[in-house]
N, C-alpha and C. Protein backbone atom coordinates (compact mmCIF):
# COMPACT_ATOMS: atom_id res chain seq x y z
N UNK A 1 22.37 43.08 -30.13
CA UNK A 1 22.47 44.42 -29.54
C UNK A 1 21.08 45.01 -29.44
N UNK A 2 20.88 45.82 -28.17
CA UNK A 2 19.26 46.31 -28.26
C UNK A 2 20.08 47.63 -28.11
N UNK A 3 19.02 49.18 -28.50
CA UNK A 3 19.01 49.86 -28.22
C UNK A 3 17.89 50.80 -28.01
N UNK A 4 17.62 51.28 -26.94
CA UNK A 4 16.20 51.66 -26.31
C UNK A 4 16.15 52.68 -25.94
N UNK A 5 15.38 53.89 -26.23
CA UNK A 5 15.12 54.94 -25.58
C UNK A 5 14.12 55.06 -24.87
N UNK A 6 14.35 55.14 -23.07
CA UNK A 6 12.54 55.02 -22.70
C UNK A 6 12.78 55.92 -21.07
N UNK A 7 11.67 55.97 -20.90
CA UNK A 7 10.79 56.92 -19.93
C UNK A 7 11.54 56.30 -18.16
N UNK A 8 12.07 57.30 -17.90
CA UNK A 8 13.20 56.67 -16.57
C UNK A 8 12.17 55.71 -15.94
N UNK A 9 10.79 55.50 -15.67
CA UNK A 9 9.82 54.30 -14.90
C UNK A 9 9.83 53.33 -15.85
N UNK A 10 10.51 53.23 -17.03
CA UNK A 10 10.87 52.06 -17.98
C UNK A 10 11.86 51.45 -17.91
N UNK A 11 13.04 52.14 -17.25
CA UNK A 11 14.46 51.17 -16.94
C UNK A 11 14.70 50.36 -15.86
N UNK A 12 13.82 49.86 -15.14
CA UNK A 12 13.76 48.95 -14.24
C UNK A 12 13.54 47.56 -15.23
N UNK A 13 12.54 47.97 -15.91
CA UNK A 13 11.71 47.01 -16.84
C UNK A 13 12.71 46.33 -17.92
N UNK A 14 13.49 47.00 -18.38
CA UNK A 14 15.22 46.83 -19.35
C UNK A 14 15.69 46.11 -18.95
N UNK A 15 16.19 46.56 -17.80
CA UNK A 15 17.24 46.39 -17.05
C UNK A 15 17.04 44.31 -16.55
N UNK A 16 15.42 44.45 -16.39
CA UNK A 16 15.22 42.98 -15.77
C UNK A 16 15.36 41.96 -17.07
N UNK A 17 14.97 42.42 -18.32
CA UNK A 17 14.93 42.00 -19.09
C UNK A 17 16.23 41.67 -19.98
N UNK A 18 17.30 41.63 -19.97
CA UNK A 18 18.81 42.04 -20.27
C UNK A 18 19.32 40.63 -19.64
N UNK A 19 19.86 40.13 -20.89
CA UNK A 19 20.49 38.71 -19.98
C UNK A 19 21.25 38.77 -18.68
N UNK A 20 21.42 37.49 -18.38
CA UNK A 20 22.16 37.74 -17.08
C UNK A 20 23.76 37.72 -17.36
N UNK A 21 24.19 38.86 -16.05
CA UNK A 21 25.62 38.68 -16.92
C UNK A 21 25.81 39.87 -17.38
N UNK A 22 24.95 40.42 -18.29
CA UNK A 22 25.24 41.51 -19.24
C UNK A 22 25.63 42.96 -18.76
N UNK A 23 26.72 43.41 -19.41
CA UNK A 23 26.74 44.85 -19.07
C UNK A 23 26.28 45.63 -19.57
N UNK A 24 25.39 47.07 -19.23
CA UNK A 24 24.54 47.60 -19.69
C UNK A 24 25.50 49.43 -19.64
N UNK A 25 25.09 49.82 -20.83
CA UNK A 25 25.49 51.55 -20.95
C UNK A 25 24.45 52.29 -21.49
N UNK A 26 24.97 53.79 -20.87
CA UNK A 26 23.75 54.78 -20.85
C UNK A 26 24.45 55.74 -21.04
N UNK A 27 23.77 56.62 -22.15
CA UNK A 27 23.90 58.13 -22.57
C UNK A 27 23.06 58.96 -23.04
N UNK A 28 23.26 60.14 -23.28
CA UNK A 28 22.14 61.09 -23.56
C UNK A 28 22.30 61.53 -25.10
N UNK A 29 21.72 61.32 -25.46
CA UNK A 29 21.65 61.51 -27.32
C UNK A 29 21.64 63.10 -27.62
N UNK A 30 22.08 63.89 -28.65
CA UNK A 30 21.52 65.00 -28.84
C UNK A 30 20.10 65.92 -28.60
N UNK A 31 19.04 64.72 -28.55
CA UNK A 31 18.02 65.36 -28.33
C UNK A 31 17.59 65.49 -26.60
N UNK A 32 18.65 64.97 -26.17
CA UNK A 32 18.44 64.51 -24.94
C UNK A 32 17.89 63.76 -24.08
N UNK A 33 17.40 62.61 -25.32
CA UNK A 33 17.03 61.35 -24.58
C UNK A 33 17.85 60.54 -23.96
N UNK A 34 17.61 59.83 -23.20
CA UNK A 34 18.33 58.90 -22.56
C UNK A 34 17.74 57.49 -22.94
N UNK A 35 19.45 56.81 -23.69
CA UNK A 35 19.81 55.97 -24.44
C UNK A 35 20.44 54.51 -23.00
N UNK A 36 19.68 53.31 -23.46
CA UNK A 36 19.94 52.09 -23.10
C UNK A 36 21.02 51.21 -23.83
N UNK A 37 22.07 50.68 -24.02
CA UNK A 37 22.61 49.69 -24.73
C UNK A 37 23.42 48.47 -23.95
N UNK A 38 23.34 47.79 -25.06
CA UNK A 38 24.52 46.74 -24.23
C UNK A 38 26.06 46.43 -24.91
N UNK A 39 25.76 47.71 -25.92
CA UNK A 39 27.29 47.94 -26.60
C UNK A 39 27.88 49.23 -26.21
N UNK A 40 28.78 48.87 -25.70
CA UNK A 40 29.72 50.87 -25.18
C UNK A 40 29.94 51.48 -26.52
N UNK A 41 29.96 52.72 -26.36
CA UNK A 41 30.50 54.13 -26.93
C UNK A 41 30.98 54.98 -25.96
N UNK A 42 31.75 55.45 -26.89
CA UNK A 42 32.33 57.04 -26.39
C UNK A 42 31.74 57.70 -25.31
N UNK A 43 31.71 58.10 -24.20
CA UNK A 43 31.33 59.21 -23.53
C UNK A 43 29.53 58.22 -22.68
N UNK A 44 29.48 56.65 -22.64
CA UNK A 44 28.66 56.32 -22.19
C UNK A 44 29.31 55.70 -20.75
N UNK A 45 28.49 55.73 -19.81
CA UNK A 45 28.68 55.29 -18.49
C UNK A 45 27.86 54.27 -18.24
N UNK A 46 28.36 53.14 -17.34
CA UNK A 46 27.68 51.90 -17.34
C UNK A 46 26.90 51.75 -16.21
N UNK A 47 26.18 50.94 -16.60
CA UNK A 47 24.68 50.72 -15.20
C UNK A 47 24.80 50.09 -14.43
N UNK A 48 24.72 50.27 -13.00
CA UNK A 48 24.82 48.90 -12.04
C UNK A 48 23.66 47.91 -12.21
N UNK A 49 23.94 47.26 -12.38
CA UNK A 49 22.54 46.07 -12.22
C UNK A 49 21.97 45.94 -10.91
N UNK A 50 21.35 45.40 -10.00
CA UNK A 50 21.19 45.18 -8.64
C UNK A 50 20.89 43.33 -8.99
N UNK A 51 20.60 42.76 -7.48
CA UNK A 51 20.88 41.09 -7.71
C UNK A 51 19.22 40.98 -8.53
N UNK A 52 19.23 40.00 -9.19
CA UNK A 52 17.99 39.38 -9.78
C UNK A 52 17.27 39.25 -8.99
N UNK A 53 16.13 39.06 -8.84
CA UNK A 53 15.23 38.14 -8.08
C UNK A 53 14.60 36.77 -8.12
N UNK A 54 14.47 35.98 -7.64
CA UNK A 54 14.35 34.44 -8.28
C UNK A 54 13.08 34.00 -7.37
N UNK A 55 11.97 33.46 -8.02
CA UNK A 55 11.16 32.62 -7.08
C UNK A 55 11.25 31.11 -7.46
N UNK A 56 11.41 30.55 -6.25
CA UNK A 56 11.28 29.56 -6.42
C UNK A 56 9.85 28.59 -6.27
N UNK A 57 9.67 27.62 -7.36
CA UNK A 57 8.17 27.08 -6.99
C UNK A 57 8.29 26.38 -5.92
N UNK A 58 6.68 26.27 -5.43
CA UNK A 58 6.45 25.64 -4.14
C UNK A 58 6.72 24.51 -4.40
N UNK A 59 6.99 23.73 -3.21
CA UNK A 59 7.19 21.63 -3.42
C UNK A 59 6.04 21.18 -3.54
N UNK A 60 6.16 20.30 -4.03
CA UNK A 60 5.29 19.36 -4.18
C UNK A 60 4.83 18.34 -2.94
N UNK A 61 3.86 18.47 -2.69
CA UNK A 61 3.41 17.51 -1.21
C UNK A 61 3.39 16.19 -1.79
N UNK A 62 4.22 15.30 -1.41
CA UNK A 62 3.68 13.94 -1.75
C UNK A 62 4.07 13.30 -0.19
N UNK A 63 3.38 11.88 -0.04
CA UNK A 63 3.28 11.28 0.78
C UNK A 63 4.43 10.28 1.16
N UNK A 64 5.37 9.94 1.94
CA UNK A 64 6.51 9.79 2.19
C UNK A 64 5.77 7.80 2.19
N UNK A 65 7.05 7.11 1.45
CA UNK A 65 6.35 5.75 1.51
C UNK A 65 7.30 4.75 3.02
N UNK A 66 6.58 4.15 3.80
CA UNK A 66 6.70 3.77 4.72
C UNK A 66 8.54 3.34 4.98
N UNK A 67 9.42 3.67 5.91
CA UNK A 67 10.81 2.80 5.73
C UNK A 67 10.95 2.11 7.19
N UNK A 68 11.38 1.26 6.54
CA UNK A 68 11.78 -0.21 7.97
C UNK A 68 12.67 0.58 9.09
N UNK A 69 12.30 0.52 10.41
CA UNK A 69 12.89 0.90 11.45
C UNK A 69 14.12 0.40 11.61
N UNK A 70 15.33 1.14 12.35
CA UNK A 70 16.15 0.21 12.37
C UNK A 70 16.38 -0.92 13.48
N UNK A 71 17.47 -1.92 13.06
CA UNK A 71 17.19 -2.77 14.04
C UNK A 71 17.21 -2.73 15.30
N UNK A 72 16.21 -3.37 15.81
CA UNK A 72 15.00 -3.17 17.14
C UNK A 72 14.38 -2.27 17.09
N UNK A 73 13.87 -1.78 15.98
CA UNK A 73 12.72 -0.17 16.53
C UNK A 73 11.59 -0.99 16.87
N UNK A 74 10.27 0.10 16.89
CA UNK A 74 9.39 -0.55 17.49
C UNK A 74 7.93 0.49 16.88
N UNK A 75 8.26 0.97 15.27
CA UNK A 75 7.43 2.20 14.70
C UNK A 75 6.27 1.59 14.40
N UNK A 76 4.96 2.09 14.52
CA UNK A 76 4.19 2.04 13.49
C UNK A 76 4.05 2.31 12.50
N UNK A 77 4.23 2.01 10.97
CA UNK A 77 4.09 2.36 10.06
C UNK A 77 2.40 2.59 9.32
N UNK A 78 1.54 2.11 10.31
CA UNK A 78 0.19 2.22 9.73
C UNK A 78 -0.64 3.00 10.88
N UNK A 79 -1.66 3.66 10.87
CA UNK A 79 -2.65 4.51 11.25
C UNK A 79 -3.79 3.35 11.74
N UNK A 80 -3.99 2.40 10.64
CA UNK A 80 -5.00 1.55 10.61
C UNK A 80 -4.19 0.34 10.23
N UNK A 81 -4.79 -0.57 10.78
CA UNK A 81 -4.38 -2.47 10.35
C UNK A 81 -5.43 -3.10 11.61
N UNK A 82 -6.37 -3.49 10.32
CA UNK A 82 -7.53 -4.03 11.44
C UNK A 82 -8.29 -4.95 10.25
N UNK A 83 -8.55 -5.96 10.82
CA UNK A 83 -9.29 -7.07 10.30
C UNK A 83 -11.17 -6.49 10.56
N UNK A 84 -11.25 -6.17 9.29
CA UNK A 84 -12.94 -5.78 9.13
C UNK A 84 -13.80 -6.79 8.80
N UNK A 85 -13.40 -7.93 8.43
CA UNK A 85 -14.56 -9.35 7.81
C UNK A 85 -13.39 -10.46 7.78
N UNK A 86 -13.88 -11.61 8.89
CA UNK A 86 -15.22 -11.36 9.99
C UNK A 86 -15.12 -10.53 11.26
N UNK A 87 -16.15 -10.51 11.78
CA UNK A 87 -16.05 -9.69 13.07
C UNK A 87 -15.68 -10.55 14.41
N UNK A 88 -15.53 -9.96 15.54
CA UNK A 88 -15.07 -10.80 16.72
C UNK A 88 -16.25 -11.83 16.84
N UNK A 89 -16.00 -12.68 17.60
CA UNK A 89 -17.15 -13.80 17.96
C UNK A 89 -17.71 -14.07 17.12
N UNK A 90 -17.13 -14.35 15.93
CA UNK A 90 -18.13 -14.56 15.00
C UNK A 90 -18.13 -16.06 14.43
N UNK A 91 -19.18 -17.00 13.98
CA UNK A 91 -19.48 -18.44 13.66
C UNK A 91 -19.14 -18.21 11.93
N UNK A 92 -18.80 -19.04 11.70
CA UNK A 92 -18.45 -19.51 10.15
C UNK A 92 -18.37 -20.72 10.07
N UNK A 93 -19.67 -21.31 8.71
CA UNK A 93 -19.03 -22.34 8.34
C UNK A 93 -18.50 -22.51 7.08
N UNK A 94 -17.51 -23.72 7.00
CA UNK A 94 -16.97 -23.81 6.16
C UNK A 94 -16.65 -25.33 5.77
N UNK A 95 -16.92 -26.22 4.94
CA UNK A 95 -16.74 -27.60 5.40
C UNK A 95 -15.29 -28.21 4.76
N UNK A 96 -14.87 -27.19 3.86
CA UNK A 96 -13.50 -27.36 3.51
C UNK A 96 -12.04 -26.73 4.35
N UNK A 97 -12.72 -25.79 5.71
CA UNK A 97 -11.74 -25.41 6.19
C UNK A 97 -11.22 -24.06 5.95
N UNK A 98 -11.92 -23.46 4.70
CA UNK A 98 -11.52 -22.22 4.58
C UNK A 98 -12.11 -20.82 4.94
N UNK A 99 -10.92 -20.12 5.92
CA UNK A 99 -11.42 -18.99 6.53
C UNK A 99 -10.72 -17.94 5.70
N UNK A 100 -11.48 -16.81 5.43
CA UNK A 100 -11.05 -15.47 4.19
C UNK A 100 -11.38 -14.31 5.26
N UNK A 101 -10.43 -13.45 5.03
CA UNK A 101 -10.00 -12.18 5.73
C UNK A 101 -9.81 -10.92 4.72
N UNK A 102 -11.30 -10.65 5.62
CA UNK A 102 -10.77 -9.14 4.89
C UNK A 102 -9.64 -7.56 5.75
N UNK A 103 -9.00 -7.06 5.25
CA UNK A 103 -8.17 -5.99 5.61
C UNK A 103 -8.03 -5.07 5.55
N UNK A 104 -7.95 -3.91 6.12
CA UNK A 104 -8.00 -2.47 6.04
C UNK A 104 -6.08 -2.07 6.36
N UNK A 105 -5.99 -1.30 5.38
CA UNK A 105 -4.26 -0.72 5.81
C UNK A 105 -4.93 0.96 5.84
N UNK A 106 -4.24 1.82 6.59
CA UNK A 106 -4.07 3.09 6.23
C UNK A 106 -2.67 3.55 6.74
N UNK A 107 -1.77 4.23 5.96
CA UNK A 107 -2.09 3.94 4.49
C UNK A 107 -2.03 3.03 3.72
N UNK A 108 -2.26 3.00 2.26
CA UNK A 108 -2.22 1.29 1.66
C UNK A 108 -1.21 1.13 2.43
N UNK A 109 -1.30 0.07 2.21
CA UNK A 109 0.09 -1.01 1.91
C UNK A 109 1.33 -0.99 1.52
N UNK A 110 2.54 -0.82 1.79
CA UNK A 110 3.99 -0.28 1.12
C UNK A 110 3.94 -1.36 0.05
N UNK A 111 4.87 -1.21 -1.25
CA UNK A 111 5.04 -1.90 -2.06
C UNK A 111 6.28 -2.90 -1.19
N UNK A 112 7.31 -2.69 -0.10
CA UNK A 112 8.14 -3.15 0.14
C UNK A 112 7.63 -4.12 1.01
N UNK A 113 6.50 -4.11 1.45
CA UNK A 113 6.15 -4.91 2.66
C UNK A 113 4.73 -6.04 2.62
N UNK A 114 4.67 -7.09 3.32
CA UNK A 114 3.86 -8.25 3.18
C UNK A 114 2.61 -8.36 4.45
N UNK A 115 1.59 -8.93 3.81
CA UNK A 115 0.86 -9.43 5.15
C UNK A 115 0.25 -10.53 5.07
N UNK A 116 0.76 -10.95 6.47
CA UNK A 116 0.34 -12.47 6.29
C UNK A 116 -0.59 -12.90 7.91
N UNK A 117 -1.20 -14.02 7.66
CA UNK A 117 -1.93 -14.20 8.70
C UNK A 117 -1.35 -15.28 9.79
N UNK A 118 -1.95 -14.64 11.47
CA UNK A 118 -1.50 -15.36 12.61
C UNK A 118 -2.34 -15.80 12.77
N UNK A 119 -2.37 -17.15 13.13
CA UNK A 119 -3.49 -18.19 13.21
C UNK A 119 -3.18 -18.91 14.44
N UNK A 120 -3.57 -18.97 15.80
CA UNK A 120 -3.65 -19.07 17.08
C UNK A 120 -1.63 -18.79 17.37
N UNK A 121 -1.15 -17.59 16.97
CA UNK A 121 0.28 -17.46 16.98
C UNK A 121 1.05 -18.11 15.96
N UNK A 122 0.22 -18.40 14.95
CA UNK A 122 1.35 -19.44 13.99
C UNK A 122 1.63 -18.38 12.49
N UNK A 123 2.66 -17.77 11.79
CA UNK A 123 2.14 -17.40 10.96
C UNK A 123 2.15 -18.03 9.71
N UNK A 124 0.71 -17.91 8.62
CA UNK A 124 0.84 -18.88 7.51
C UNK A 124 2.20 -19.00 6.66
N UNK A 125 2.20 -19.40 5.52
CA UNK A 125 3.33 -19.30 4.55
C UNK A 125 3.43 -18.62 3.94
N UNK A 126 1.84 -18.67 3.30
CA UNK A 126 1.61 -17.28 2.35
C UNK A 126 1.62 -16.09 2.75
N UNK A 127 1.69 -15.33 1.66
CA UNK A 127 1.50 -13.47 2.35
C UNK A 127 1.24 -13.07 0.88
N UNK A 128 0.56 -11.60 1.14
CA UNK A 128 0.19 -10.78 0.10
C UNK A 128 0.50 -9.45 0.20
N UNK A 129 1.36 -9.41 -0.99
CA UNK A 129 2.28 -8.23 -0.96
C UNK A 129 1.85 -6.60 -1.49
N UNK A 130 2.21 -5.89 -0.53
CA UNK A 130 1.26 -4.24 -1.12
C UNK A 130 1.57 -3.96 -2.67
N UNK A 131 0.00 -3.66 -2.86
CA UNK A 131 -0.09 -3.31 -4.51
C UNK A 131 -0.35 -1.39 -4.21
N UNK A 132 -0.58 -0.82 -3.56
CA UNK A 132 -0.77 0.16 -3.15
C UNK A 132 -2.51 0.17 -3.02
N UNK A 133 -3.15 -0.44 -2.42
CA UNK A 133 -4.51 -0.81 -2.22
C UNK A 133 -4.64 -0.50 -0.36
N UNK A 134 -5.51 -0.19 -0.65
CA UNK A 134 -6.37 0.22 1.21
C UNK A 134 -6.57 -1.33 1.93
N UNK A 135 -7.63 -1.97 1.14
CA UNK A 135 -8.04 -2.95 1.09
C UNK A 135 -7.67 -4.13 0.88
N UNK A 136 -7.53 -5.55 1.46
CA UNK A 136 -6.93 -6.84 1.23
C UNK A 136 -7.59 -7.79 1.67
N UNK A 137 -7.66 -8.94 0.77
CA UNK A 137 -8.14 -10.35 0.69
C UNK A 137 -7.32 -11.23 1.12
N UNK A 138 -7.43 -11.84 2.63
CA UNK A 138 -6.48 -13.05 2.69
C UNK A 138 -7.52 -14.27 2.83
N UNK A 139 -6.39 -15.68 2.29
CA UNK A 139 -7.58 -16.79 2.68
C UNK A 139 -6.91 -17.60 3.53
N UNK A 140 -7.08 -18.60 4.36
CA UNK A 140 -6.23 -19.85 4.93
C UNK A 140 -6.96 -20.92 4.60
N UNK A 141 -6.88 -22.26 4.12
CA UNK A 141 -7.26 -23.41 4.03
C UNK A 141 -6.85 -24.08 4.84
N UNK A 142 -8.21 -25.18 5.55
CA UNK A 142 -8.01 -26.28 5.93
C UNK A 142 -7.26 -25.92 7.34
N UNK A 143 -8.43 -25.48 8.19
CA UNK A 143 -8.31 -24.70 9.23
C UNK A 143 -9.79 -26.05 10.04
N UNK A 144 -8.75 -26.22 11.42
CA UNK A 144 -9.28 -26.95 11.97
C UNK A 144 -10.81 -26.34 12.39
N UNK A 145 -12.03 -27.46 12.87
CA UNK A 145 -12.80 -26.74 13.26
C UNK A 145 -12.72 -26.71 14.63
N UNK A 146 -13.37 -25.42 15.19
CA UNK A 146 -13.38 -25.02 16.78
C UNK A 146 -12.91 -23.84 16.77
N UNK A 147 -12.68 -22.99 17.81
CA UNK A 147 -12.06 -21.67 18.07
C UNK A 147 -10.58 -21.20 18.14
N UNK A 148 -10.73 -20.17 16.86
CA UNK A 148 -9.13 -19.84 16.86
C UNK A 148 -9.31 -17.97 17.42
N UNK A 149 -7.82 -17.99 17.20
CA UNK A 149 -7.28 -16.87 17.30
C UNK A 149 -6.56 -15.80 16.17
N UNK A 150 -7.48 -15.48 15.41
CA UNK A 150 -6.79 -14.51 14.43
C UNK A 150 -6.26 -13.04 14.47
N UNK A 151 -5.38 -12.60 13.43
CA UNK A 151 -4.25 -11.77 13.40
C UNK A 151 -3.92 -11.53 12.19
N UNK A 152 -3.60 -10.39 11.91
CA UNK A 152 -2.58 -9.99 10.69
C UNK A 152 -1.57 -9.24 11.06
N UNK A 153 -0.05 -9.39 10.41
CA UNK A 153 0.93 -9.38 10.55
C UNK A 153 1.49 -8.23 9.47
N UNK A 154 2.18 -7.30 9.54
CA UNK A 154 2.67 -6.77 8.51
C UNK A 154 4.57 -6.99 8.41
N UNK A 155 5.30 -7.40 7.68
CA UNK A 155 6.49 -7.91 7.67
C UNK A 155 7.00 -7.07 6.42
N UNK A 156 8.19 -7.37 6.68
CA UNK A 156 9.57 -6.58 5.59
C UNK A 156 9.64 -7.78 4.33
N UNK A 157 10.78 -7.63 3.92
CA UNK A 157 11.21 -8.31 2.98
C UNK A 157 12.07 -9.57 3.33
N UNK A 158 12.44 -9.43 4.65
CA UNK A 158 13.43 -10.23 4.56
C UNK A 158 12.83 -11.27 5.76
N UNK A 159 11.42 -10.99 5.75
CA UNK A 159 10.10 -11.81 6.81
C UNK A 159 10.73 -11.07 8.64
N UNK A 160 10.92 -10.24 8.73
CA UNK A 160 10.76 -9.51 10.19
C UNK A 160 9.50 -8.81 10.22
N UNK A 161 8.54 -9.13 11.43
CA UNK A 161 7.39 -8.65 11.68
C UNK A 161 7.95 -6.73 12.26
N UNK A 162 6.58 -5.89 11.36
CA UNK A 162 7.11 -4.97 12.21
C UNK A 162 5.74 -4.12 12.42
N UNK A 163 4.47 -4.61 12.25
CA UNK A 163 3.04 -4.32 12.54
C UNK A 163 2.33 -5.51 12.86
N UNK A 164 1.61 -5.81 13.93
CA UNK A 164 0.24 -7.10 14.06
C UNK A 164 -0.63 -6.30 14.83
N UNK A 165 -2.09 -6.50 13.68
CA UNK A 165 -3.57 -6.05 14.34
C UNK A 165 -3.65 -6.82 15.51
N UNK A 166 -4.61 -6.02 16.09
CA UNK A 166 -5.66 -6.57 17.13
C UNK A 166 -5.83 -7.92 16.82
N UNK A 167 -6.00 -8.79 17.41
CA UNK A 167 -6.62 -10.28 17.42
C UNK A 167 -8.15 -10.21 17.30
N UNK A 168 -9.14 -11.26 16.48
CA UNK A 168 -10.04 -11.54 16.86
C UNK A 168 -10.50 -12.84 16.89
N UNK A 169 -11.24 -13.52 17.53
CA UNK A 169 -11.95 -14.84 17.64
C UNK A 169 -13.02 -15.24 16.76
N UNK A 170 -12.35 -16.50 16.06
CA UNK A 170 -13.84 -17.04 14.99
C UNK A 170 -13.72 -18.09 15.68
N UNK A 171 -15.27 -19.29 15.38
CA UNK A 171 -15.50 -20.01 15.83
C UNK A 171 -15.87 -20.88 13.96
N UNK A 172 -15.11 -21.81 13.90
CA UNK A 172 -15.03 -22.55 12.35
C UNK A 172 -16.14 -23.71 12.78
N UNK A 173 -17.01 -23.89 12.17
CA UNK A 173 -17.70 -25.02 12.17
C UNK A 173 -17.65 -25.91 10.91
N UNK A 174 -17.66 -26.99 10.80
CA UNK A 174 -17.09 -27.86 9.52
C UNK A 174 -17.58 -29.04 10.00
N UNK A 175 -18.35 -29.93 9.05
CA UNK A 175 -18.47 -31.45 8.93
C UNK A 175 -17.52 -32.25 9.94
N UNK A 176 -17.89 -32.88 11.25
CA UNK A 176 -16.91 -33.68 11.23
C UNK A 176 -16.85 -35.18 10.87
N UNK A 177 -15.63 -35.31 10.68
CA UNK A 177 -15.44 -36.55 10.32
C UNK A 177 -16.19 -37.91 10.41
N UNK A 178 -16.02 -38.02 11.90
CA UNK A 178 -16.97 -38.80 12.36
C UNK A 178 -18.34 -39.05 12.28
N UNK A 179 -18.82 -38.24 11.40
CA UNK A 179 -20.51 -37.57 11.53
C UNK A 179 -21.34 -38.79 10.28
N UNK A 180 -22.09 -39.86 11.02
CA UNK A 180 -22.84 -40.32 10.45
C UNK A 180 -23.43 -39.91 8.81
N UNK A 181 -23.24 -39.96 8.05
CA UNK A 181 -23.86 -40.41 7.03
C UNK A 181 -23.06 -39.60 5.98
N UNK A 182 -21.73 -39.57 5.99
CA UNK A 182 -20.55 -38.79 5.28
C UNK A 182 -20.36 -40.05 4.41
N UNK A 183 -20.29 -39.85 2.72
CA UNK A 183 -19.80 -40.97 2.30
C UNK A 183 -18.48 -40.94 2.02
N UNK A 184 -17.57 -42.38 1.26
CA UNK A 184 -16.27 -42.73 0.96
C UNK A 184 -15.83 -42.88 2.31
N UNK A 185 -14.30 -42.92 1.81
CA UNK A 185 -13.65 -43.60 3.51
C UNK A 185 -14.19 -42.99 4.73
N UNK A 186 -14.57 -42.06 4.45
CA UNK A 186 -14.57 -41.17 6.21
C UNK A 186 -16.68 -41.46 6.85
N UNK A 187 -17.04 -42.19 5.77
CA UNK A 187 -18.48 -43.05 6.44
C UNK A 187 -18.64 -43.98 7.46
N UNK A 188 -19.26 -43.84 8.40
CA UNK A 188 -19.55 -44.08 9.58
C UNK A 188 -19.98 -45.95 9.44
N UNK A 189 -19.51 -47.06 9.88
CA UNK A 189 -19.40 -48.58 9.77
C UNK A 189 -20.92 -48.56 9.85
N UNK A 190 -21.39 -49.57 8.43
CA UNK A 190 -22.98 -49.95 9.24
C UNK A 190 -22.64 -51.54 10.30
N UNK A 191 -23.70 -51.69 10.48
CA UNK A 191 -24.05 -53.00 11.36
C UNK A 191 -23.82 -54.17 10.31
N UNK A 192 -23.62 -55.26 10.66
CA UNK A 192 -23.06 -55.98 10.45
C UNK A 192 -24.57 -56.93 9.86
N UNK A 193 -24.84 -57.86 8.49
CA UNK A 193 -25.64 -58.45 8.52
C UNK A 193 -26.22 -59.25 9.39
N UNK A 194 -27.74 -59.61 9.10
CA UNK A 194 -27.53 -61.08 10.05
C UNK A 194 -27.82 -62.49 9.34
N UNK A 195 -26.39 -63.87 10.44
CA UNK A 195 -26.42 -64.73 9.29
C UNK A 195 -27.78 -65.41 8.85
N UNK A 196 -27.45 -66.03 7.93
CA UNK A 196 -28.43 -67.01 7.43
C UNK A 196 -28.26 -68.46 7.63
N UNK A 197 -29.27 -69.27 7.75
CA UNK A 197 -28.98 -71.03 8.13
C UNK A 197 -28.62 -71.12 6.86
N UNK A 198 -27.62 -72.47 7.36
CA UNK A 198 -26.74 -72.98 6.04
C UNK A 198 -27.65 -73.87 4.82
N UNK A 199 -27.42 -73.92 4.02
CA UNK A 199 -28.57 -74.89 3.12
C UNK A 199 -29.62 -74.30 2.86
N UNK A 200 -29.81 -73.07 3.12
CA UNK A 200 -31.33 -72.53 3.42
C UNK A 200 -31.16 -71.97 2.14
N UNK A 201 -32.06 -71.70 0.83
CA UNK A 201 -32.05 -70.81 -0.36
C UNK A 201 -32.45 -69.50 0.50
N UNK A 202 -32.34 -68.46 -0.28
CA UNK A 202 -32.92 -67.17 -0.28
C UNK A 202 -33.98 -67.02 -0.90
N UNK A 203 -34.68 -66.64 -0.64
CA UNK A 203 -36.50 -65.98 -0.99
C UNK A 203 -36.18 -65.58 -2.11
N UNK A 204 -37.20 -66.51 -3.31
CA UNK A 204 -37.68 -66.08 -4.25
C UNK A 204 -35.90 -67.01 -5.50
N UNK A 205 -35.29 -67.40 -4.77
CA UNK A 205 -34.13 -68.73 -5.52
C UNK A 205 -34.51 -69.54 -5.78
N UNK A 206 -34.46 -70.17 -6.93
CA UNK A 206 -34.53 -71.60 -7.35
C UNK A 206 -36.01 -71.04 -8.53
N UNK A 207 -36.34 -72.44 -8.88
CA UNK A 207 -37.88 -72.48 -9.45
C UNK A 207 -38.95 -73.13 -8.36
């Protein structure tokens, strides 16, 4: 139970303060103050409340994470998907075949979604799946030498493409096979001795 005697620019201030719900009574005391309660008496008349006021906090901005179009859309889910290293026309060698790609997403990368590389239209096996990173490392091994056609692919879960960068052109240079003076099997045939007369010792045989 409260009971309050206060200054009529004070009963707004009560009044807000007073659980919700509550019914509130008012009377004038002998001295002629005017009395607040939330217990009735005799000869007290009750207060209208008016509605509360409520603020609500602002939302929270967060960034909505990418969702798969439905089937046949045709959305972009990225701002950016562009192969930054290497650049177009560009020579690399490599004598094992391996070409490494670097990647730009904006935004990262969805956690739900993969990217994998197109290699003159083919796409690899592998893929590398969003960690929530801007940035990505792909590699391919054992990539013929001569001029391809590269690509990155962004795919779902269930491998449907639904983003591919720009293409660019590397030119792979690598040992070939055929190339004189490679050793083990892939060494180039020497010439053939030449014979020797029959019966003849070799220089520096015998005593």
């Amino acid at each position: 139970m409260f009971r309050l005697t206060l200054p009529g620019a004070l009963c707004a201030l009560l009044l807000a303060a007073s659980p919700a719900g509550a019914q509130i009574y008012s009377w004038t005391d002998a001295d002629g103050n005017r009395i607040f309660s939330d217990q009735p008496r005799p000869g007290a008349s009750t207060v209208e409340l008016g509605p509360t006021n409520v603020i609500e906090p602002a939302p929270v901005a967060t960034r909505p994470e990418p969702v798969d179009p439905p089937s046949g859309g045709n959305a972009s889910f990225y701002r950016e998907l562009s192969i930054t290293s290497p650049v177009h026309d560009s020579n690399i060698r490599s004598n094992e075949g391996d070409l490494t790609l670097v990647v730009q997403t904006d935004p990262p990368l969805s956690g739900s979604h993969l990217l994998r590389v197109s290699l003159d239209g083919v796409l690899s096996d592998s893929a590398v799946p969003g960690s929530g990173a801007a940035m990505h490392q792909l590699t391919v091994s054992n990539v013929d030498r001569g001029s391809h056609q590269v690509a990155v692919v962004v795919v779902n879960a269930r491998g449907e493409e639904l983003q591919r960068s720009a293409p660019v052109t590397v030119h792979l240079q690598r040992t070939s096979l055929n190339q004189p003076g490679r050793g083990g099997a892939n060494q180039a045939p020497r010439a053939p001795a030449a014979p020797r007369a029959p019966n003849v010792p070799r220089p520096g045989a015998g005593s």
